[in-house]
PDB file of N, CA and C in Angstrom:
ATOM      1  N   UNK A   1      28.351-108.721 146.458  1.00  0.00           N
ATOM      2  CA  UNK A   1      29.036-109.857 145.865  1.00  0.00           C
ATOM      3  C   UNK A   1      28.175-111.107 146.057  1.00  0.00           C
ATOM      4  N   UNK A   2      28.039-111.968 145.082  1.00  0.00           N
ATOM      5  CA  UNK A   2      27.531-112.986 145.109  1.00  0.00           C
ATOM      6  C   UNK A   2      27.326-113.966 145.832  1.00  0.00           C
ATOM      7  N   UNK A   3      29.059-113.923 145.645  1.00  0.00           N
ATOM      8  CA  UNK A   3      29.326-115.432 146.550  1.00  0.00           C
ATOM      9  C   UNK A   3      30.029-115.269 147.951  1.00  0.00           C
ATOM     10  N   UNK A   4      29.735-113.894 148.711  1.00  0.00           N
ATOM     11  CA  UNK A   4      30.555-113.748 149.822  1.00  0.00           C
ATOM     12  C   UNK A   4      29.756-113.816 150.893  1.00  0.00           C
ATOM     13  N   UNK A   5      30.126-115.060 151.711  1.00  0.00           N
ATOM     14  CA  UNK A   5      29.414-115.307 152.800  1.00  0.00           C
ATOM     15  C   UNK A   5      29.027-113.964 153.651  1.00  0.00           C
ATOM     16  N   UNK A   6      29.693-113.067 153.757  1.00  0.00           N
ATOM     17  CA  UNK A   6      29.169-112.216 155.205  1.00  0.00           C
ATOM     18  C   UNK A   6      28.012-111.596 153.947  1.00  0.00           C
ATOM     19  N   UNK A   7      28.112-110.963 152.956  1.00  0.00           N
ATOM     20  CA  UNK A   7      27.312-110.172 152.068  1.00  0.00           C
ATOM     21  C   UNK A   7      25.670-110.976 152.457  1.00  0.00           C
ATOM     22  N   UNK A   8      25.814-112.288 152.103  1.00  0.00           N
ATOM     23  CA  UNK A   8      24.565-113.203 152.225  1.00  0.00           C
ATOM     24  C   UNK A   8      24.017-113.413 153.710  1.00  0.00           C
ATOM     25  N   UNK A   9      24.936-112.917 154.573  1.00  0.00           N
ATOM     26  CA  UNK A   9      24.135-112.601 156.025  1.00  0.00           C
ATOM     27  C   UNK A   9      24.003-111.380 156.224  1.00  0.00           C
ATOM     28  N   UNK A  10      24.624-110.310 155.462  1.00  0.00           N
ATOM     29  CA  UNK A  10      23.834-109.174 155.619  1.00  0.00           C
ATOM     30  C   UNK A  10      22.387-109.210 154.911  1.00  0.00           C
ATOM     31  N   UNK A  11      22.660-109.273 153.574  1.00  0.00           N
ATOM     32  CA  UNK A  11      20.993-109.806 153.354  1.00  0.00           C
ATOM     33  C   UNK A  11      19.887-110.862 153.763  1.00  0.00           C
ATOM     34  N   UNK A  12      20.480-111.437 154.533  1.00  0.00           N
ATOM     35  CA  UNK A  12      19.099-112.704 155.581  1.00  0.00           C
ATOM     36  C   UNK A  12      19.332-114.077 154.531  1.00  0.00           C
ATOM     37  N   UNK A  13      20.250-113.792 153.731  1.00  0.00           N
ATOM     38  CA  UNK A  13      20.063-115.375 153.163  1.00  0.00           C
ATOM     39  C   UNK A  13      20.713-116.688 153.798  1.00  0.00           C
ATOM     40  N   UNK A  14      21.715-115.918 154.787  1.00  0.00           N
ATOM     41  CA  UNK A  14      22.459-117.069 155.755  1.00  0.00           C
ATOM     42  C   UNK A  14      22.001-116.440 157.160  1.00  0.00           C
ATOM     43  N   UNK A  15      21.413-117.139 158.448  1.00  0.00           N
ATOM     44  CA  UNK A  15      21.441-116.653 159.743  1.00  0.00           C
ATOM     45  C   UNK A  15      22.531-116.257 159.739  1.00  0.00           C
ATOM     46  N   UNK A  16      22.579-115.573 161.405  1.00  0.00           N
ATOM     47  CA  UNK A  16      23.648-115.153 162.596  1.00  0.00           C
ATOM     48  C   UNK A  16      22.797-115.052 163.441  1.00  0.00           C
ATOM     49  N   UNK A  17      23.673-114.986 164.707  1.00  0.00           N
ATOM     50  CA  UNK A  17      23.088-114.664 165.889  1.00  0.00           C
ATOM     51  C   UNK A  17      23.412-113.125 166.181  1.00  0.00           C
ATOM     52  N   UNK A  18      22.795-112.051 165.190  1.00  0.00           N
ATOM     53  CA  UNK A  18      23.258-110.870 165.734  1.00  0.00           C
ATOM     54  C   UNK A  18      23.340-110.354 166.887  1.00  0.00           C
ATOM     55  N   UNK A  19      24.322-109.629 166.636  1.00  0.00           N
ATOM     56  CA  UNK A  19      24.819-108.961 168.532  1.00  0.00           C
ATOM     57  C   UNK A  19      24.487-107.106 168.618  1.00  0.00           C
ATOM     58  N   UNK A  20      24.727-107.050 166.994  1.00  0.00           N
ATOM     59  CA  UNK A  20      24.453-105.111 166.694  1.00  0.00           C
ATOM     60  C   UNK A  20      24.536-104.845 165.243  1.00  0.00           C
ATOM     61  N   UNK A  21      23.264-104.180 164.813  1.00  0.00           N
ATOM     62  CA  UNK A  21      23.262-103.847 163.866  1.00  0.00           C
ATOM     63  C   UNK A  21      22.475-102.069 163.516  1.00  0.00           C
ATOM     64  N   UNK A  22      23.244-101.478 162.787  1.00  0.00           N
ATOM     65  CA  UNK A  22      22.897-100.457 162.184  1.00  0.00           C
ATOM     66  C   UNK A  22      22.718-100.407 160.618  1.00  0.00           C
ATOM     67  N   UNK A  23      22.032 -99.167 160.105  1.00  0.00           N
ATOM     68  CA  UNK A  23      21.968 -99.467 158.338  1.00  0.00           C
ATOM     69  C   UNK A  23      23.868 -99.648 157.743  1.00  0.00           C
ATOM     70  N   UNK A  24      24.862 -99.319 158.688  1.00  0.00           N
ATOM     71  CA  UNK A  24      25.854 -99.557 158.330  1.00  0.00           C
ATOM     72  C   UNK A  24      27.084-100.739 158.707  1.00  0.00           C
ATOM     73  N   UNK A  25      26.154-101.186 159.222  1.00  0.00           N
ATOM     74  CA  UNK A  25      27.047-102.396 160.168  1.00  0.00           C
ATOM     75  C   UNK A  25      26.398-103.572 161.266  1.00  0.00           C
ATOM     76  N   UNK A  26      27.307-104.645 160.812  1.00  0.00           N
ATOM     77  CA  UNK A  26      26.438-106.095 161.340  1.00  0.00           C
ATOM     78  C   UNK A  26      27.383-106.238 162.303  1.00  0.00           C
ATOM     79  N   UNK A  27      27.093-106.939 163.423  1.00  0.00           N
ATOM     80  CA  UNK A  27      27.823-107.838 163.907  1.00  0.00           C
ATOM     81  C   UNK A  27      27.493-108.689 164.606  1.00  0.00           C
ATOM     82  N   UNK A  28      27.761-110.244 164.480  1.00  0.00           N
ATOM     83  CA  UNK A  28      27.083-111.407 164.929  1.00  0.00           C
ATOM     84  C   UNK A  28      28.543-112.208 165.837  1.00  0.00           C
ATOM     85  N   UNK A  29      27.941-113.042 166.587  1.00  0.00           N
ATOM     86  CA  UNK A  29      28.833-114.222 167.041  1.00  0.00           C
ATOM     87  C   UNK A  29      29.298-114.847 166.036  1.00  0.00           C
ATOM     88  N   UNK A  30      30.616-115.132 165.848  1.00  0.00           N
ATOM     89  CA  UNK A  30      32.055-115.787 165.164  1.00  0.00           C
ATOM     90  C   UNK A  30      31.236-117.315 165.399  1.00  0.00           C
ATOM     91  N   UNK A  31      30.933-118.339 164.873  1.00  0.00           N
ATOM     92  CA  UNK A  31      30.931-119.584 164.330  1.00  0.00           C
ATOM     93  C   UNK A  31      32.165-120.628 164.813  1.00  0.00           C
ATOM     94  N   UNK A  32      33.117-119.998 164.963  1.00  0.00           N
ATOM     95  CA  UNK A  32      34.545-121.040 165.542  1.00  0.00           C
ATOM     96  C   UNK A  32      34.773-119.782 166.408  1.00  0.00           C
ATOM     97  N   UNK A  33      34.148-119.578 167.504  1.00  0.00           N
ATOM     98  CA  UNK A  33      35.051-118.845 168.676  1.00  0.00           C
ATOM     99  C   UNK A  33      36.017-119.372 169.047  1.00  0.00           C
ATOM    100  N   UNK A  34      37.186-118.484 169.270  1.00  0.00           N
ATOM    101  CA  UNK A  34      38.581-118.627 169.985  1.00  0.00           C
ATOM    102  C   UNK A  34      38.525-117.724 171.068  1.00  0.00           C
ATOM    103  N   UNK A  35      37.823-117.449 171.729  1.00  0.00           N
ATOM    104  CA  UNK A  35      37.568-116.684 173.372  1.00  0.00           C
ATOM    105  C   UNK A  35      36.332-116.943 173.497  1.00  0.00           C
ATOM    106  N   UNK A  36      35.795-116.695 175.099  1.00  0.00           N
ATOM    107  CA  UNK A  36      34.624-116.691 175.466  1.00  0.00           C
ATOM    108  C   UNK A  36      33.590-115.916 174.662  1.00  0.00           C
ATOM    109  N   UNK A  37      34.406-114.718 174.113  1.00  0.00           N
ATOM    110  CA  UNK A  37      33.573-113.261 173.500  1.00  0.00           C
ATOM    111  C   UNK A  37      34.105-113.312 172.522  1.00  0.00           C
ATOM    112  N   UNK A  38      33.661-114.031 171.042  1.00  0.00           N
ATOM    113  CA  UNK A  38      34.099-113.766 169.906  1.00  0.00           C
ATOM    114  C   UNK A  38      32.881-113.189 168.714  1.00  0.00           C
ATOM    115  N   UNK A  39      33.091-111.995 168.376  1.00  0.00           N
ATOM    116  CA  UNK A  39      31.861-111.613 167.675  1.00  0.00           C
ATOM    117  C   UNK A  39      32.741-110.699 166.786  1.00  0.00           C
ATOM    118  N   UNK A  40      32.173-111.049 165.567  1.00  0.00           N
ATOM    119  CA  UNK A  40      32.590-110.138 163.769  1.00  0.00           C
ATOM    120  C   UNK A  40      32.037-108.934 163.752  1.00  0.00           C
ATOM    121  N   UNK A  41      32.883-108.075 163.527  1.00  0.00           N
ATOM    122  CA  UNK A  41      31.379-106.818 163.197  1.00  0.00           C
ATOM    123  C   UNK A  41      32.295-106.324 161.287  1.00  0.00           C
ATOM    124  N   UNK A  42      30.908-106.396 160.779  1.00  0.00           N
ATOM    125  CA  UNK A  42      31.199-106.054 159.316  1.00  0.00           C
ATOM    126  C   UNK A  42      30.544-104.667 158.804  1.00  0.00           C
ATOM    127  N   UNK A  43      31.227-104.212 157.715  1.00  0.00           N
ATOM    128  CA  UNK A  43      30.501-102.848 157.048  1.00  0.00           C
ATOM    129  C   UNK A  43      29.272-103.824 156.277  1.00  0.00           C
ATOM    130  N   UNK A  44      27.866-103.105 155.937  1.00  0.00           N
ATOM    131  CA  UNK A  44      26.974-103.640 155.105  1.00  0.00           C
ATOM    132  C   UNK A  44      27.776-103.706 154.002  1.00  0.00           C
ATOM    133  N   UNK A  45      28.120-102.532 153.280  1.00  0.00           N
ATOM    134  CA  UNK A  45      28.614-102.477 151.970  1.00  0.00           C
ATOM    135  C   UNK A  45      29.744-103.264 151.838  1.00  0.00           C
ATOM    136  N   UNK A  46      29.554-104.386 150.483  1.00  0.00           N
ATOM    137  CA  UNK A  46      31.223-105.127 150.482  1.00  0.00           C
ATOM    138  C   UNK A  46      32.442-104.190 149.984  1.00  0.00           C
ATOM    139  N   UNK A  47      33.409-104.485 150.984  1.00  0.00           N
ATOM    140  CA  UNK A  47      35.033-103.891 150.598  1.00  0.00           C
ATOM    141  C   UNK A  47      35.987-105.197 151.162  1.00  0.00           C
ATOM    142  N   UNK A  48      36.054-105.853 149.931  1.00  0.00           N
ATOM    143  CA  UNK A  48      37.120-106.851 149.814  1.00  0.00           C
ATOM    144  C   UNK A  48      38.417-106.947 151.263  1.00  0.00           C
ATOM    145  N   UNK A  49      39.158-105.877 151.879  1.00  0.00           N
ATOM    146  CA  UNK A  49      40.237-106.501 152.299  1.00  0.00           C
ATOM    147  C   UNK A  49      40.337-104.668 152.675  1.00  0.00           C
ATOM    148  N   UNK A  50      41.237-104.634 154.217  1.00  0.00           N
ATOM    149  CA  UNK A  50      41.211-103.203 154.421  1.00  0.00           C
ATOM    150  C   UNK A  50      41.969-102.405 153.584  1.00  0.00           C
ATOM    151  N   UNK A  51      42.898-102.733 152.516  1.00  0.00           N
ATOM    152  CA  UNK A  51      43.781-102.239 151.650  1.00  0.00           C
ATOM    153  C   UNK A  51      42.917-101.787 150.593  1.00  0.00           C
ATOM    154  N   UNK A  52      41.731-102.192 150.666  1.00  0.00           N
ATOM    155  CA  UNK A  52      40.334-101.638 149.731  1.00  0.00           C
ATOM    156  C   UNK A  52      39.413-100.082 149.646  1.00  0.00           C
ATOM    157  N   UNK A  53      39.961 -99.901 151.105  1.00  0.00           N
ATOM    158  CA  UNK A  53      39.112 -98.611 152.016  1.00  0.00           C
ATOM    159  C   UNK A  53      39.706 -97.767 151.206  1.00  0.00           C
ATOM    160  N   UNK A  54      38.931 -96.742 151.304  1.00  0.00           N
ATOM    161  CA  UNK A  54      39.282 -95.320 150.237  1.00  0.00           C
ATOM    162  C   UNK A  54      38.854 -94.321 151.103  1.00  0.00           C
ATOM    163  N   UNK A  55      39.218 -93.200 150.819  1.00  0.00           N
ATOM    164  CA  UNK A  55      38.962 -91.825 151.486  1.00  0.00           C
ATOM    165  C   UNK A  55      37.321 -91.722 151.275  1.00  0.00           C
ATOM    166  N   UNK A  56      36.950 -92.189 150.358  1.00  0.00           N
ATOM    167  CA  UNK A  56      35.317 -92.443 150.407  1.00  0.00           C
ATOM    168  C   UNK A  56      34.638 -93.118 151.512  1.00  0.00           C
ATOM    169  N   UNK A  57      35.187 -94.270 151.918  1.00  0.00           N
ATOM    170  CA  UNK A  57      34.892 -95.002 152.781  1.00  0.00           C
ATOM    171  C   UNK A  57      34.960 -95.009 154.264  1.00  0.00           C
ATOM    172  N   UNK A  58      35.426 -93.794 154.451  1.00  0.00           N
ATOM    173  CA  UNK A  58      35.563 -93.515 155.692  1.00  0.00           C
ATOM    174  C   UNK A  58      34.560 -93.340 156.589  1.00  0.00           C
ATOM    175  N   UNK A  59      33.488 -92.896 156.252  1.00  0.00           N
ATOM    176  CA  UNK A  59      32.377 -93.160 156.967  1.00  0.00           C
ATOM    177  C   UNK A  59      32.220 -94.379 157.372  1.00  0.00           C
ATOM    178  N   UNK A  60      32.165 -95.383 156.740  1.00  0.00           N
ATOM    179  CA  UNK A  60      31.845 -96.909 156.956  1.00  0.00           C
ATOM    180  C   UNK A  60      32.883 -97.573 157.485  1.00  0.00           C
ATOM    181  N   UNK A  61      34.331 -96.571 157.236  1.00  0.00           N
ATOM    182  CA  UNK A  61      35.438 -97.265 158.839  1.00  0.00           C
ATOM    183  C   UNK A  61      34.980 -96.818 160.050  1.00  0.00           C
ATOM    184  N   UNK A  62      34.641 -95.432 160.382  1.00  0.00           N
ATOM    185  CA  UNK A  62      34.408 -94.836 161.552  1.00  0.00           C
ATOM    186  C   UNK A  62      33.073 -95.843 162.314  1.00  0.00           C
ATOM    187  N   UNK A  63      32.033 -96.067 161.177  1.00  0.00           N
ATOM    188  CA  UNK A  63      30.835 -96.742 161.862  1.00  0.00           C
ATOM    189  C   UNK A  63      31.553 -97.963 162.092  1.00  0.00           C
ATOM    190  N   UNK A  64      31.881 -98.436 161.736  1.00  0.00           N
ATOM    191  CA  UNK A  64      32.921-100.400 161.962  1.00  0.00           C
ATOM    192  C   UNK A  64      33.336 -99.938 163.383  1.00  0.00           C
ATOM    193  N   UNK A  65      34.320 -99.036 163.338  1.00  0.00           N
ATOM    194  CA  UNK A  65      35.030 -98.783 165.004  1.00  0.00           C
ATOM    195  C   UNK A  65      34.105 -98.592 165.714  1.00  0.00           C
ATOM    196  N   UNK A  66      32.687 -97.951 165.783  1.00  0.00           N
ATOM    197  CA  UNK A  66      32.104 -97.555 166.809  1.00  0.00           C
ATOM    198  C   UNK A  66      30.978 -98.419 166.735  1.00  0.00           C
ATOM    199  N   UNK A  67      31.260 -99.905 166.300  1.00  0.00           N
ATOM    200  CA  UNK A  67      30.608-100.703 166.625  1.00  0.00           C
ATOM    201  C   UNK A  67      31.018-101.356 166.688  1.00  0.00           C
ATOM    202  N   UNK A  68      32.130-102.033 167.124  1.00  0.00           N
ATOM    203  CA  UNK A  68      33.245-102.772 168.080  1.00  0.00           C
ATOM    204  C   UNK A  68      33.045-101.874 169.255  1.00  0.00           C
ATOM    205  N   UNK A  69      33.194-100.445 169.425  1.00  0.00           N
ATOM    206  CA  UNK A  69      33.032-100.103 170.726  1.00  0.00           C
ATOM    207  C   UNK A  69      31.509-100.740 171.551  1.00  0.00           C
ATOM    208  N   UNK A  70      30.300-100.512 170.416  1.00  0.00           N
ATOM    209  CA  UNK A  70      29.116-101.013 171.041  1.00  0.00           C
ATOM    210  C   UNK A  70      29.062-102.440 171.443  1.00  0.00           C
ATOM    211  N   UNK A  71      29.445-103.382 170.370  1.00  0.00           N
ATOM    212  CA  UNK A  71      29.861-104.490 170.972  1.00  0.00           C
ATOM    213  C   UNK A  71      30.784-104.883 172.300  1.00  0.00           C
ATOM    214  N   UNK A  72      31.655-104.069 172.628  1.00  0.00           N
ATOM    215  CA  UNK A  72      32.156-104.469 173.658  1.00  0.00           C
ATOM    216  C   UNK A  72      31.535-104.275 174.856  1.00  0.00           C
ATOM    217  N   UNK A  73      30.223-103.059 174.479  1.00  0.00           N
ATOM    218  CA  UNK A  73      29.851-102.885 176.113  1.00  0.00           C
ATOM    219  C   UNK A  73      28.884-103.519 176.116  1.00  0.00           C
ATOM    220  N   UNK A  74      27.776-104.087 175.112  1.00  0.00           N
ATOM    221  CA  UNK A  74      26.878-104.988 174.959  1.00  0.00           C
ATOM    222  C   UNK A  74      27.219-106.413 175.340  1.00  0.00           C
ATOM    223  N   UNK A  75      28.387-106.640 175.105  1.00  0.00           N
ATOM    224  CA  UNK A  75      29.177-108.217 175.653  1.00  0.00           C
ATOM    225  C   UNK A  75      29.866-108.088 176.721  1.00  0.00           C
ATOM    226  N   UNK A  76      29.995-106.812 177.307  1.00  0.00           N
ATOM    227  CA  UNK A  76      30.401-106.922 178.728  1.00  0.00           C
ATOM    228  C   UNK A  76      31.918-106.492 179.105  1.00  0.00           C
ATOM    229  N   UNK A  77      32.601-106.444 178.290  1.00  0.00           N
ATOM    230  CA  UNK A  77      34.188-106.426 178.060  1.00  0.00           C
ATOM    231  C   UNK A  77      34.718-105.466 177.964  1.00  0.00           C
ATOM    232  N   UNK A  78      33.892-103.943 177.590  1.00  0.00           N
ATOM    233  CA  UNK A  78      34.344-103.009 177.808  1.00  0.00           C
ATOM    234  C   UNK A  78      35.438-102.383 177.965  1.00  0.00           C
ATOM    235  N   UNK A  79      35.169-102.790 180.298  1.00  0.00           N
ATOM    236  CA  UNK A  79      36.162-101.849 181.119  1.00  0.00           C
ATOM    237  C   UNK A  79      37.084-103.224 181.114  1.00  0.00           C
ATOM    238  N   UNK A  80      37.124-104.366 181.515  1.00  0.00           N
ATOM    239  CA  UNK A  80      38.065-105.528 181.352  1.00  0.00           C
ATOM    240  C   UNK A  80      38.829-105.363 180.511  1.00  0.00           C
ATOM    241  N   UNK A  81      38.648-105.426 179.340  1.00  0.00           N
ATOM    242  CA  UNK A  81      39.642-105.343 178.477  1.00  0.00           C
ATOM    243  C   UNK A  81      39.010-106.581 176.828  1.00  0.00           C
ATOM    244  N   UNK A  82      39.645-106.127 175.423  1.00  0.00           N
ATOM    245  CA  UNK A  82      39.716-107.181 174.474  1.00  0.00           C
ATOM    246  C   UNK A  82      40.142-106.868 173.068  1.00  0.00           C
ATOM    247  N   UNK A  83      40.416-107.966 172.792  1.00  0.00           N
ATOM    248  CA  UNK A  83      41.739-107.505 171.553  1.00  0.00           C
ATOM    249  C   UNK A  83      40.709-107.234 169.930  1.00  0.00           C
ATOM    250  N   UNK A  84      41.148-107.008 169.727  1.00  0.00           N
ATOM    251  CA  UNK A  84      40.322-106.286 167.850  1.00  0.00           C
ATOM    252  C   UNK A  84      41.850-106.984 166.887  1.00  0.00           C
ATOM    253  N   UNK A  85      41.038-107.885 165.862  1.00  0.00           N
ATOM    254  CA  UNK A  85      41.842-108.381 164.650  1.00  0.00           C
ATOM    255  C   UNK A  85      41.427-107.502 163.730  1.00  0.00           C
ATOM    256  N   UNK A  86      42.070-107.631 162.672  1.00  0.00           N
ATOM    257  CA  UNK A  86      42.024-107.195 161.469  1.00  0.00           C
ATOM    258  C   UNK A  86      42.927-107.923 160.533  1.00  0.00           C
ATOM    259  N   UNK A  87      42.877-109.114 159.894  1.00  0.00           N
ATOM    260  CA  UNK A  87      43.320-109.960 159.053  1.00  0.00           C
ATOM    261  C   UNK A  87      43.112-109.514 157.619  1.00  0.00           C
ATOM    262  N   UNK A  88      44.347-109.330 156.912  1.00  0.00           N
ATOM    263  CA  UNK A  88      44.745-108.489 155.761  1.00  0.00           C
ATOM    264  C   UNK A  88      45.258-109.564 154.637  1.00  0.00           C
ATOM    265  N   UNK A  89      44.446-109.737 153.516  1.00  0.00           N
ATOM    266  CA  UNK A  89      44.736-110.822 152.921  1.00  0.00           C
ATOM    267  C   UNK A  89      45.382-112.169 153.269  1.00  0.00           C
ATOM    268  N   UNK A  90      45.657-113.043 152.085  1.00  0.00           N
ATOM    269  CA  UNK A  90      45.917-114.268 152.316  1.00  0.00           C
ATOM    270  C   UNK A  90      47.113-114.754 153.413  1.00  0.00           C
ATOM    271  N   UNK A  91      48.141-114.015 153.385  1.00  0.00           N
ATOM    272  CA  UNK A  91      49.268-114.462 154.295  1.00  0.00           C
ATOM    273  C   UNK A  91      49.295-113.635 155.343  1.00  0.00           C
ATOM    274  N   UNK A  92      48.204-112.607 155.280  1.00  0.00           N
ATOM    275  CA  UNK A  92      47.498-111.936 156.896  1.00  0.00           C
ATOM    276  C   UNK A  92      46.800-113.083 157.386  1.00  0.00           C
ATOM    277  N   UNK A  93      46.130-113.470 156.913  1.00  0.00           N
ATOM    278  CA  UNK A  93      45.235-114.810 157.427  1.00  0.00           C
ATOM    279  C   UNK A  93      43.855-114.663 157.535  1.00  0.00           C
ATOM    280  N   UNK A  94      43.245-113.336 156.277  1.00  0.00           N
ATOM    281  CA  UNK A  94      42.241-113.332 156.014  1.00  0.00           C
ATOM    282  C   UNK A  94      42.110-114.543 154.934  1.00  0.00           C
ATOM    283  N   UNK A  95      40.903-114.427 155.351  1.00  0.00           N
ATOM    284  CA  UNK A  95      39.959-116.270 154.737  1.00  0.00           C
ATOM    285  C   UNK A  95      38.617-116.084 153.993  1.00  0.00           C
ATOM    286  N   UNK A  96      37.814-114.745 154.610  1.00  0.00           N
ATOM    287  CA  UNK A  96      36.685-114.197 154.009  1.00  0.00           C
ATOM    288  C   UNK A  96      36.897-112.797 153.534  1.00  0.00           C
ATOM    289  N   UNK A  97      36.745-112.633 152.153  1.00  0.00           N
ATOM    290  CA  UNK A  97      36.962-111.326 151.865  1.00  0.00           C
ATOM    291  C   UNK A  97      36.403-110.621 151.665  1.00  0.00           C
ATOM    292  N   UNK A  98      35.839-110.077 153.076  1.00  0.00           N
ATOM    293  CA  UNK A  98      34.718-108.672 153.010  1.00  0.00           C
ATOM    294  C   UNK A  98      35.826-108.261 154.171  1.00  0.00           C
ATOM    295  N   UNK A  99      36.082-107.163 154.310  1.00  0.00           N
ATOM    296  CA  UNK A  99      36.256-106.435 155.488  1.00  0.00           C
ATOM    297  C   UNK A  99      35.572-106.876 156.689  1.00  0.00           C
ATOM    298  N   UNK A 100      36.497-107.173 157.429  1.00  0.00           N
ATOM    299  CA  UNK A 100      35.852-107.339 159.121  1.00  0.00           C
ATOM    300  C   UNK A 100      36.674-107.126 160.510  1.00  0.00           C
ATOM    301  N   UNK A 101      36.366-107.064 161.441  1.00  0.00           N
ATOM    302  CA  UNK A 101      36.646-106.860 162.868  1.00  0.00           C
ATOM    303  C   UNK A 101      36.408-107.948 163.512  1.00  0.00           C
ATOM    304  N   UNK A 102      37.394-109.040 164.083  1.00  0.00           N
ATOM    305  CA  UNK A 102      36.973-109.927 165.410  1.00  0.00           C
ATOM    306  C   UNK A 102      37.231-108.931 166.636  1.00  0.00           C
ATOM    307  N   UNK A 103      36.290-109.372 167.419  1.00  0.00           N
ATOM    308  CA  UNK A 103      36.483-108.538 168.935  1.00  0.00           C
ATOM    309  C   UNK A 103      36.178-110.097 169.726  1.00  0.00           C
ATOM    310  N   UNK A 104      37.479-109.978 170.663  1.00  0.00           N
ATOM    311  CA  UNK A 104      37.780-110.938 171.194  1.00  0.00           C
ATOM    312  C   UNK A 104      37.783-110.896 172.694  1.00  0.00           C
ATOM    313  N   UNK A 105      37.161-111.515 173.950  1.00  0.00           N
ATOM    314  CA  UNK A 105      37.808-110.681 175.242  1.00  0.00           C
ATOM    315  C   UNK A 105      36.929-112.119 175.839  1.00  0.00           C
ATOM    316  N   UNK A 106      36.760-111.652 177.348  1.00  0.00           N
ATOM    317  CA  UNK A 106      35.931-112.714 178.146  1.00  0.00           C
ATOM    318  C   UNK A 106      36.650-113.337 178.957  1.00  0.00           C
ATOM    319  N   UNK A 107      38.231-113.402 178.884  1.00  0.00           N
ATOM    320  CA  UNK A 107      39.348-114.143 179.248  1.00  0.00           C
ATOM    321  C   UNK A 107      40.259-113.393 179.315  1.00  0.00           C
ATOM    322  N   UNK A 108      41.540-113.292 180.001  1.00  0.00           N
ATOM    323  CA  UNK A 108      42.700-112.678 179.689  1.00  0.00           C
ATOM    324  C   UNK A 108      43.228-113.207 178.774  1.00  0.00           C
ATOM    325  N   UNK A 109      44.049-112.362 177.732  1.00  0.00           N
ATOM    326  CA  UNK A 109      43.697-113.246 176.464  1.00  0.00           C
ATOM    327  C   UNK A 109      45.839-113.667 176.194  1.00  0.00           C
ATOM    328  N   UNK A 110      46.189-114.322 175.519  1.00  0.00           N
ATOM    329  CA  UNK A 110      47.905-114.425 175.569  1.00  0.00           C
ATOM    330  C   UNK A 110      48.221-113.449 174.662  1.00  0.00           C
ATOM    331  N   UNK A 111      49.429-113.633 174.491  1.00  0.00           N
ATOM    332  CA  UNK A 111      50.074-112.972 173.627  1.00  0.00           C
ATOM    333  C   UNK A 111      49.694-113.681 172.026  1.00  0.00           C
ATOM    334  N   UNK A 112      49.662-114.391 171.667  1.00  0.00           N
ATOM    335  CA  UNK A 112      49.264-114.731 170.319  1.00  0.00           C
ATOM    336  C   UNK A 112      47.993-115.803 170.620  1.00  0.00           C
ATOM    337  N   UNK A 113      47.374-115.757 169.568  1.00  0.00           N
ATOM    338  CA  UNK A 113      46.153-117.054 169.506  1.00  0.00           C
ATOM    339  C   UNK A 113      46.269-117.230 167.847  1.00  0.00           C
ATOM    340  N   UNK A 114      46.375-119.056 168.816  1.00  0.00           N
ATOM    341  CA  UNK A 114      46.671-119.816 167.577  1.00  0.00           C
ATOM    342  C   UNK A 114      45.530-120.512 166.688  1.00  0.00           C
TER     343      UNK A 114
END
């Protein structure tokens, strides 16, 4: 997609500070952290919103999960503990529409974050 910010940092046209990347998956430090440990991990390929994923795509969910797992032990948070978003369109309170994962931890974290 053209105009979708994460798409243009998978291709190098916008930095990040990557944290893990495979041919199937990015993940950089979040830009407005809300925890000590806030880092995105995205599929390369764009899929709009998780209501997008198809039985095709399952490969590229499984790699997403098991790179939130790598991220967590690369950031330390592991065995501590940290929460995983998944924001599902507009009144989910997705804002960028590529598919993504916040992994959040570093802190004991509350019951909601506002």
């Amino acid at each position: 997609m053209d105009d979708c910010i994460f798409c243009k940092i998978v291709s190098g046209q916008i930095p990040s500070s990557k944290i893990y990347e495979t041919d199937q998956v990015l993940a950089f430090d979040d830009i407005h952290p809300m925890a000590p440990v806030h880092v995105v991990v995205i599929p390369k390929i764009h899929i709009p919103t998780l209501m997008d994923v198809t039985i095709d795509r399952m490969k590229d969910l499984g790699a997403l999960f098991f790179g939130v797992q790598e991220v967590a032990q690369i950031k330390g948070i592991d065995q501590s503990g940290f929460r995983t978003v998944i924001n599902c369109n507009r009144e989910g309170g997705q804002v960028i529409f590529h598919l993504h994962i916040h992994v959040l931890g570093g802190v004991k974290l509350k019951d909601a974050l506002n």
